[in-house]
Protein backbone atom coordinates (compact mmCIF):
# COMPACT_ATOMS: atom_id res chain seq x y z
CA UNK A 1 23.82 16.27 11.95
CA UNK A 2 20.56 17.86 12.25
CA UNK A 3 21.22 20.41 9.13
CA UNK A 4 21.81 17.21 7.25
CA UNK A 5 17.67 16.33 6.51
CA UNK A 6 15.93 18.11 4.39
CA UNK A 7 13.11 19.31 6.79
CA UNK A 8 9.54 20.53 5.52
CA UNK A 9 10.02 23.82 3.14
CA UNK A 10 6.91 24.73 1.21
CA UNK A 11 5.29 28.00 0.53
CA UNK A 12 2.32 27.45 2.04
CA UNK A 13 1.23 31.28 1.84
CA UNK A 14 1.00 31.35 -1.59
CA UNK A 15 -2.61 32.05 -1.97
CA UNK A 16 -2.01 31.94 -6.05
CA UNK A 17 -1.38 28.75 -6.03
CA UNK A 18 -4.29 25.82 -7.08
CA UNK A 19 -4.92 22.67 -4.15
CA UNK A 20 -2.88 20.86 -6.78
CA UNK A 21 0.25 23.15 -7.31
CA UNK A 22 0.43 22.83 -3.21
CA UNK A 23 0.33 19.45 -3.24
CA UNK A 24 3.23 19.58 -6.15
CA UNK A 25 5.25 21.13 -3.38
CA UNK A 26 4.93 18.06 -1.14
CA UNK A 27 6.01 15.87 -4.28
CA UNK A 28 8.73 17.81 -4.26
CA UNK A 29 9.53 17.83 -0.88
CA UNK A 30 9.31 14.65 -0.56
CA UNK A 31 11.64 13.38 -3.24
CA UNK A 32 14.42 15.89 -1.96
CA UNK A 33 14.24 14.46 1.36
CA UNK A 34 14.53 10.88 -0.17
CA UNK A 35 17.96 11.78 -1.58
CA UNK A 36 19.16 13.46 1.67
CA UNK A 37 17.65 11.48 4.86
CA UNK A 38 18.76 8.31 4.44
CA UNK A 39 22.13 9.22 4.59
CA UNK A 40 21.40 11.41 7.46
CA UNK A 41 20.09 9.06 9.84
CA UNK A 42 23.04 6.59 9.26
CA UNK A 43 25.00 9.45 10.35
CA UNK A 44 23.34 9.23 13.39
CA UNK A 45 23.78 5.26 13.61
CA UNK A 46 26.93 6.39 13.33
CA UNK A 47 27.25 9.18 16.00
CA UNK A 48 25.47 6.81 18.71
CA UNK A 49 27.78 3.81 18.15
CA UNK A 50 30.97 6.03 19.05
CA UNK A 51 31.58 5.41 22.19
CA UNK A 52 34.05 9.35 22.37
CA UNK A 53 30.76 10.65 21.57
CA UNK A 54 29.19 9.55 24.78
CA UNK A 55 31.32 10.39 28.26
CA UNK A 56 29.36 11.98 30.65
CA UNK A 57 29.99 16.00 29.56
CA UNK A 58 28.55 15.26 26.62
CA UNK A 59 24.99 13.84 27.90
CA UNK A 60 23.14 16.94 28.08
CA UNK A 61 24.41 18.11 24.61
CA UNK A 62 23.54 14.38 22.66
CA UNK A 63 20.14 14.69 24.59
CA UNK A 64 19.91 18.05 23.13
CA UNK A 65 20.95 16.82 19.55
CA UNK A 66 18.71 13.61 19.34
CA UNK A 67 15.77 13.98 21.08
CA UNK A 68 15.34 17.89 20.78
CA UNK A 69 16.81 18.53 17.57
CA UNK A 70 15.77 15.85 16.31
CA UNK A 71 13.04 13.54 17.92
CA UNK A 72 11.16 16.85 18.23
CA UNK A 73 11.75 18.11 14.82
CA UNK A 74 10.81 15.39 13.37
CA UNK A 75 7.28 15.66 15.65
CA UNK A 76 6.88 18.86 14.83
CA UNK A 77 7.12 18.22 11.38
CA UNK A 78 4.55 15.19 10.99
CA UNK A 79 2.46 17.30 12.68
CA UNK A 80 2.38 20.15 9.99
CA UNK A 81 2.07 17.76 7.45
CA UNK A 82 -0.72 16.57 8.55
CA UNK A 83 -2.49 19.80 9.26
CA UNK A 84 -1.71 21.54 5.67
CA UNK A 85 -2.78 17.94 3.69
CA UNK A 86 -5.89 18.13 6.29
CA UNK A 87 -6.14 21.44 4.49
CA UNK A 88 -5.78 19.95 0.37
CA UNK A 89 -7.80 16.71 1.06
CA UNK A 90 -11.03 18.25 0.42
CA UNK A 91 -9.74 18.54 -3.02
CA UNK A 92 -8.81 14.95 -3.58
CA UNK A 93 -5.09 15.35 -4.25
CA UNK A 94 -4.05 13.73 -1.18
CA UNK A 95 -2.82 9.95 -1.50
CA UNK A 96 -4.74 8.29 1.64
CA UNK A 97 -1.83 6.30 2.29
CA UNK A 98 0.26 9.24 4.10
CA UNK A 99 -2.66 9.26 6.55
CA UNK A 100 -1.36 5.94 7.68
CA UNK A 101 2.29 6.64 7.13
CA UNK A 102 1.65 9.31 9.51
CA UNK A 103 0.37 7.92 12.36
CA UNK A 104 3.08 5.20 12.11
CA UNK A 105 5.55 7.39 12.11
CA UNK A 106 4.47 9.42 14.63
CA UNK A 107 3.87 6.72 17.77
CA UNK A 108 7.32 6.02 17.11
CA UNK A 109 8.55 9.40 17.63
CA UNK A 110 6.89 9.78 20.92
CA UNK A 111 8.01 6.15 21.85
CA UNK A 112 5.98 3.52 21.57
CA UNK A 113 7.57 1.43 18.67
CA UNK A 114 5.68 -0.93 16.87
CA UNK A 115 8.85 -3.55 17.50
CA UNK A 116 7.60 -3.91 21.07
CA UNK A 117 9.08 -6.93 21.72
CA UNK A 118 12.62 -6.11 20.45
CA UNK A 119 13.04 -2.59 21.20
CA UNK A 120 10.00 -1.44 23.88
CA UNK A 121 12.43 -1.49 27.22
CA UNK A 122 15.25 0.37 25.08
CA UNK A 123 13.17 3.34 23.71
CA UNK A 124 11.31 3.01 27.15
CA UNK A 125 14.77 3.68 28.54
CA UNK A 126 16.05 6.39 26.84
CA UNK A 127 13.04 8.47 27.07
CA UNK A 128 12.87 8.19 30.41
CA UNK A 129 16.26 8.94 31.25
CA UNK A 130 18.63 9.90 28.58
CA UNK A 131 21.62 8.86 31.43
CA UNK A 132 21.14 5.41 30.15
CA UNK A 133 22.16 6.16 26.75
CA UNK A 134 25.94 5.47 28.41
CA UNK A 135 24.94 2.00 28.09
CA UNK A 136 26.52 1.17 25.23
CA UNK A 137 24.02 -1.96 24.59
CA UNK A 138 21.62 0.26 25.08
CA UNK A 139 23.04 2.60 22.49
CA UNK A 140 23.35 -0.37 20.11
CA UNK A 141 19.41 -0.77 20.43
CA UNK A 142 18.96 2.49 19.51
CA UNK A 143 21.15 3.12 16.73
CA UNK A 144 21.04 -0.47 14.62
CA UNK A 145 22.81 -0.28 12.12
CA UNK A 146 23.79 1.58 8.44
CA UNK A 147 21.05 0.33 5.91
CA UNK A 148 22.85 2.59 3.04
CA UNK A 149 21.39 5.57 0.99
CA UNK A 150 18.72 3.25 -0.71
CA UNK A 151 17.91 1.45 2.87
CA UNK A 152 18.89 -2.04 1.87
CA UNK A 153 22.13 -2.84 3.11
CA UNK A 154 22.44 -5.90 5.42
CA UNK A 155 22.41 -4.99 8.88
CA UNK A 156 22.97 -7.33 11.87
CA UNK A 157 20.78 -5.65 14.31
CA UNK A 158 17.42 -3.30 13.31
CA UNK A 159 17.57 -0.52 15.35
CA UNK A 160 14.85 2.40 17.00
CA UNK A 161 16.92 4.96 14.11
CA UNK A 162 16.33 2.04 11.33
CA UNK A 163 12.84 2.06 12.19
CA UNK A 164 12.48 6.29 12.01
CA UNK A 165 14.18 6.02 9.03
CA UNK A 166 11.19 3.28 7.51
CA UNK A 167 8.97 5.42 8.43
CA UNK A 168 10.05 9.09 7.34
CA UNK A 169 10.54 7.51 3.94
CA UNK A 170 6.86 5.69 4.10
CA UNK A 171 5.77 9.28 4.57
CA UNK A 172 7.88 10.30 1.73
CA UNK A 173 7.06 7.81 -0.69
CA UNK A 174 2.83 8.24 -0.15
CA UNK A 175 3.63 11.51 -0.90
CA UNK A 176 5.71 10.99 -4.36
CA UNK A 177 5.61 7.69 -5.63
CA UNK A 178 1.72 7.64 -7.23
CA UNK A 179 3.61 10.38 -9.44
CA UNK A 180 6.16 8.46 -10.24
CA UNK A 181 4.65 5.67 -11.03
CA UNK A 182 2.69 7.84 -13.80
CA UNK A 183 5.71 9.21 -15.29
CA UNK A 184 7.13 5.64 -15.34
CA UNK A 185 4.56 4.05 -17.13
CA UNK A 186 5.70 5.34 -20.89
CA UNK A 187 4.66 3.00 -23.66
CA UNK A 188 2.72 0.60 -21.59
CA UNK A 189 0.45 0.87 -18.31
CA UNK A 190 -0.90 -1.11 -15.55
CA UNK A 191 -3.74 -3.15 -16.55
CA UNK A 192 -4.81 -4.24 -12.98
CA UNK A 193 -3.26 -4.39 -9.75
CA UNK A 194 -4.23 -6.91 -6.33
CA UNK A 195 -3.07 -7.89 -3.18
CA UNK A 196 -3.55 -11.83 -2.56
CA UNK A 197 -2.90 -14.00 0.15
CA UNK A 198 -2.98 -17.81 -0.35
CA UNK A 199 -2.74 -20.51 1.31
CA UNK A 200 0.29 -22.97 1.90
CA UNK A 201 2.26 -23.28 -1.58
CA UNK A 202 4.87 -25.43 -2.77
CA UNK A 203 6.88 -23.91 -5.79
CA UNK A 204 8.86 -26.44 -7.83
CA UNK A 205 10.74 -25.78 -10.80
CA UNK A 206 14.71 -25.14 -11.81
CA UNK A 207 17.32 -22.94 -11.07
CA UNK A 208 17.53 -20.91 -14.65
CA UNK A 209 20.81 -21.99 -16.25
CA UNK A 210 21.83 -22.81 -19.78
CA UNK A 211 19.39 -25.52 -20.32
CA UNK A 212 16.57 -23.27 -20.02
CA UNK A 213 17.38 -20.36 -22.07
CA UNK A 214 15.22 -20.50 -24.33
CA UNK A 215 11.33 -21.73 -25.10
CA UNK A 216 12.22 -25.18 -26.70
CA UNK A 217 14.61 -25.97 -24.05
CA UNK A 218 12.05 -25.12 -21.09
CA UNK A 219 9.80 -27.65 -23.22
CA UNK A 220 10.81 -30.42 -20.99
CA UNK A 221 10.75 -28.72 -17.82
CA UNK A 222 7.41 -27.44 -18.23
CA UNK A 223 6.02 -30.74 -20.09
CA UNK A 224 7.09 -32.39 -16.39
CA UNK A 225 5.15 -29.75 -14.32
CA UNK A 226 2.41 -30.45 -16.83
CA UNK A 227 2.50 -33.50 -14.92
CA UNK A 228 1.19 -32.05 -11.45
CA UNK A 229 -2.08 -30.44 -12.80
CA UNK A 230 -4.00 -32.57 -9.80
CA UNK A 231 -1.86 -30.29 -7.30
CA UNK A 232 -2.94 -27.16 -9.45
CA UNK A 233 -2.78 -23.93 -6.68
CA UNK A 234 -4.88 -21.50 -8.41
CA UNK A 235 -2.22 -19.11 -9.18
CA UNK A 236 -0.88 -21.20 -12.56
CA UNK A 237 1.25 -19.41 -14.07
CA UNK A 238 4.94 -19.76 -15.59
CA UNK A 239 6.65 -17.63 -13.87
CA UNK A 240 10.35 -17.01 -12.68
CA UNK A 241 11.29 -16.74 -9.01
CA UNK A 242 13.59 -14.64 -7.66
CA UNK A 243 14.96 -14.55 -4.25
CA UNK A 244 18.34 -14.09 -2.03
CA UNK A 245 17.30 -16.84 0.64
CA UNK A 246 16.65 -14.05 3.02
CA UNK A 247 19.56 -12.01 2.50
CA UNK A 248 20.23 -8.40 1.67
CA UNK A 249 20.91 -7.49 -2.27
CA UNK A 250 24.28 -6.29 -0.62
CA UNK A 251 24.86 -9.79 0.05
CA UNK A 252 23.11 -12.13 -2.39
CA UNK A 253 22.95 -11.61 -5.92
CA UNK A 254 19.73 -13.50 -6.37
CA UNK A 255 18.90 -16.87 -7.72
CA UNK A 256 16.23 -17.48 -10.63
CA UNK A 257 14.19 -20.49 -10.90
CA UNK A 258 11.53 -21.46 -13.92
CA UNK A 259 8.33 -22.71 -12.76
CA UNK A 260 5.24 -22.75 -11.18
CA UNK A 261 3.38 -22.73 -7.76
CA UNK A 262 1.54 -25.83 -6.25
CA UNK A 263 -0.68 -26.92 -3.48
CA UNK A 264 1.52 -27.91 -0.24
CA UNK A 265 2.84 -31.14 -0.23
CA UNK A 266 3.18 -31.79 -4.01
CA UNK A 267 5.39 -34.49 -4.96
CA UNK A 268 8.61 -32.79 -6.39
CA UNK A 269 10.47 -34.04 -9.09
CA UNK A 270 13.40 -35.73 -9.19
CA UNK A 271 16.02 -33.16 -10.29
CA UNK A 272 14.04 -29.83 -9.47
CA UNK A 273 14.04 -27.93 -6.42
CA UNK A 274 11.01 -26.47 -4.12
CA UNK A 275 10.40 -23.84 -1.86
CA UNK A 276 7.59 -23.67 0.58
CA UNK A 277 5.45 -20.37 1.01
CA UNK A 278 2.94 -19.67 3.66
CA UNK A 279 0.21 -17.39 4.94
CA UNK A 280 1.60 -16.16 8.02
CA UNK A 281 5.15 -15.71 9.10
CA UNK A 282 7.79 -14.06 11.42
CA UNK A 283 11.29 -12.15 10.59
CA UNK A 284 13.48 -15.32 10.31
CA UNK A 285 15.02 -14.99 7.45
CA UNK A 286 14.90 -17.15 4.68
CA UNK A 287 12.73 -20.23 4.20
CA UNK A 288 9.61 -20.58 4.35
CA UNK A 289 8.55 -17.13 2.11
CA UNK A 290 4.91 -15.46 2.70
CA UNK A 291 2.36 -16.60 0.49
CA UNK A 292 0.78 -12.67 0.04
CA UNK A 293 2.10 -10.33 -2.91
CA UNK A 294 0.97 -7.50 -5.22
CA UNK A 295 -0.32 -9.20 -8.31
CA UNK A 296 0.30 -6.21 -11.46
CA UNK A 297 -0.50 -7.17 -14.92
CA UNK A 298 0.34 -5.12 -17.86
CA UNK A 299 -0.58 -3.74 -21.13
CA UNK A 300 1.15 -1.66 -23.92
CA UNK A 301 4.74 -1.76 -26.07
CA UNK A 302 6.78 -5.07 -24.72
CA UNK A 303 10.39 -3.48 -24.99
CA UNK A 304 9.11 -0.58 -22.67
CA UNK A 305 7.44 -3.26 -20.42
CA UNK A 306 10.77 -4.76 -20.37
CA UNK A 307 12.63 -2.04 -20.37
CA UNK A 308 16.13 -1.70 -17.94
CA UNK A 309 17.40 1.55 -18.55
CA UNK A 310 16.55 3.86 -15.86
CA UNK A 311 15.15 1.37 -13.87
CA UNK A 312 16.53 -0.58 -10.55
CA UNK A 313 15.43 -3.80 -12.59
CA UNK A 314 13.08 -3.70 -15.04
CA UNK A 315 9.71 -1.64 -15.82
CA UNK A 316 7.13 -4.04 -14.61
CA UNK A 317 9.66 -4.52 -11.51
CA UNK A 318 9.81 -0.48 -10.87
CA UNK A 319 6.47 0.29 -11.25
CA UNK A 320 4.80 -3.03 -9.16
CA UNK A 321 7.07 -2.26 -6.21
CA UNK A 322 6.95 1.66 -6.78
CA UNK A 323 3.00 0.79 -6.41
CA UNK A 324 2.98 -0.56 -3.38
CA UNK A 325 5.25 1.77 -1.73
CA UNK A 326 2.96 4.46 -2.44
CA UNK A 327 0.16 2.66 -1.28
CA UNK A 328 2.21 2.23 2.00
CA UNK A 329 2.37 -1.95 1.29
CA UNK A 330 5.27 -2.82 3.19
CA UNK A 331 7.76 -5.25 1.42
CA UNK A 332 9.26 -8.17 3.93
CA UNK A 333 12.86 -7.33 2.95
CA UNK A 334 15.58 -9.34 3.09
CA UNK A 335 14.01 -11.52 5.51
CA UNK A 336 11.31 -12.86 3.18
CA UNK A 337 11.62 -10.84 0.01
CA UNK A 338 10.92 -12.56 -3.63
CA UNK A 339 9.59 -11.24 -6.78
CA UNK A 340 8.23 -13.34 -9.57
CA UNK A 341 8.18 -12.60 -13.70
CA UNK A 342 5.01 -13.93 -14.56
CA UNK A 343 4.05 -15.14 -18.24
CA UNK A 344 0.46 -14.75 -18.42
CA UNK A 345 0.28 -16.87 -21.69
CA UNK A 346 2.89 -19.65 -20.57
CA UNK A 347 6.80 -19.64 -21.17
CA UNK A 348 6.64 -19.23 -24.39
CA UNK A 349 5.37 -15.70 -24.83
CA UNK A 350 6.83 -12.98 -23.41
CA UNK A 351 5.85 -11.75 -19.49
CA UNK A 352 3.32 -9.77 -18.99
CA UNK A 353 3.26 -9.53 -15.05
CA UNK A 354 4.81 -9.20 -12.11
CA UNK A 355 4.33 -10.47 -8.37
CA UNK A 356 5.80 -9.20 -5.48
CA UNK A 357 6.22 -10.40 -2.10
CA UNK A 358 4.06 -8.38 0.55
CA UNK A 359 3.65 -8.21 4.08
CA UNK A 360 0.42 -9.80 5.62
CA UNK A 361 -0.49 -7.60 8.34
CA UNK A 362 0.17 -4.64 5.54
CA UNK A 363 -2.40 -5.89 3.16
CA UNK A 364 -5.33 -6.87 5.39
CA UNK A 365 -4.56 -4.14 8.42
CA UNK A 366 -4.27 -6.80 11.18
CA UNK A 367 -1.74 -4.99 13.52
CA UNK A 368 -2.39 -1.21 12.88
């Protein structure tokens, strides 16, 4: 189980090589150890949830396993990181965000997770006395559940091992994603990028179905929300919403809706449908959604903006999220996850943008 990462394994010696060819390293690294950890650590959900695994002759050995060989590894590891990109940043290769990444990562390795309120007593537990771990509710606390190789498979409890795995990959993705999201942008490029929070919204518009496929059929949608200027929100655009009501992509395939975002408390049409967003929220899933999100607009060829081949979606999709993952954003998902194609010059030209939901305490650093 422990041979199963891929742990740190650069060259550091090399004294041929530029600030920038060692920081390629980490890049590499990095994306490696995106296509082996994931399944890794839900081989450990996997090992803690079996109660065989845990009789009492086999204490000192699991204790040896997850908190030595790999607790500590993974310690030892951060800590190396940080020391040889302490070493490059002079330079100005690093990406800042891994600095943050970091120090996430590593108060939960030495247990003090940031879900106190959840998961505090557990860790607190097992720390101090690995005994405890024959608890299997205990054991359930630790482990959660299997989120999948690309960490978004539903899970009914978020576990201490779902959390180390959110944050070895925020490492990762510092580290690797500005890259990609250079290679990605081929034939078009981001023309700017934001984080905004507003207030209370109200969208209203309709689910997409065969009525609005195409511009003159949307006519009398948007000639209705045309209507509702007085309740304007400041963010006016056609767009398309897309959410899974809080659940996992596993779960929900996603519903689409045409239309536009309003001031709280807008009078809704008869016929159309409305979802409320709001500044601040918790982890229930579903309704209301957070009124924050990455805000990308975008420039260049519109099939490669729109582009699906090789992406998880589209272009503009890839490269808004991809964004904010390297910038160490995090994304509320499932719980309160929704994107939004935005058409900068109405519904009848082709998007141009994309917003993405975002976490509050991410963008404006309340909480770290």
């Amino acid at each position: 189980m422990i041979n199963n990462f891929y742990w740190l394994d650069i060259d550091w010696n090399n004294s041929e090589q530029t600030p920038t060819e060692k920081y390629q390293q980490f890049i590499r690294w990095a994306g490696n150890a995106r296509g082996a950890n994931p399944n890794a650590f839900d081989k450990i959900t996997e090992w803690i949830l079996e109660d065989a695994n845990w009789t009492v002759d086999k204490l000192a050995e699991n204790e040896k396993i997850l908190m030595q060989g790999i607790i500590t590894q993974f310690k030892k590891q951060t800590v190396q990181i940080r020391t040889w990109l302490k070493e490059l940043e002079p330079h100005g290769v690093v990406n800042e965000a891994v600095w943050g990444a970091l120090d996430v990562f590593e108060e939960e390795l030495s247990g003090q997770p940031h879900d106190k309120k959840r998961l505090g007593e557990a860790v607190k537990r097992m720390f101090d006395d690995f005994v405890a771990m024959q608890n299997r509710d205990l054991r359930k606390q630790i482990a959660g559940d299997r989120t999948g190789p690309a960490g978004t498979d539903s899970v009914e409890f978020f576990g201490y091992i779902n959390h180390l795995k959110n944050c070895d990959a925020a490492v990762q993705w510092a580290l690797f994603m500005p890259q990609m999201v250079a290679d990605q942008q081929k034939g078009f490029a981001i023309a700017s990028f934001e984080y905004k929070t507003m207030p209370e919204m109200c969208f209203i518009g309709w689910e997409c179905d065969d009525s609005t496929a195409t511009s003159d059929g949307r006519n009398w949608l948007f000639d209705i929300l045309d209507d509702l200027s007085e309740y304007k929100s400041g963010h006016d655009y056609d767009v398309v919403l897309i959410h899974h009501y809080g659940k996992g992509v596993d779960v929900d395939d996603g519903h689409a809706f045409w239309g536009r975002f309003f001031k709280k408390n807008t009078p809704v049409p008869n016929g159309f449908i409305s979802f409320e967003f709001i500044p601040h929220f918790d982890d229930t899933p579903g309704l209301p959604f957070g009124s924050q999100f990455a805000f990308a607009t975008f420039k260049g060829d519109n099939d490669s903006l729109h582009k699906e081949e090789g992406f998880d979606a589209n272009a503009m999709y890839d490269v808004t999220r991809n964004t904010m993952l390297g910038q160490n954003i995090t994304i509320p998902y499932p719980e309160k996850y929704w994107t939004a194609e935005v058409f900068l010059n109405g519904h009848r030209e082709t998007s141009s943008a994309y917003m993405f939901s975002a976490d509050y305490e991410a963008i404006t650093g309340h909480g770290k």
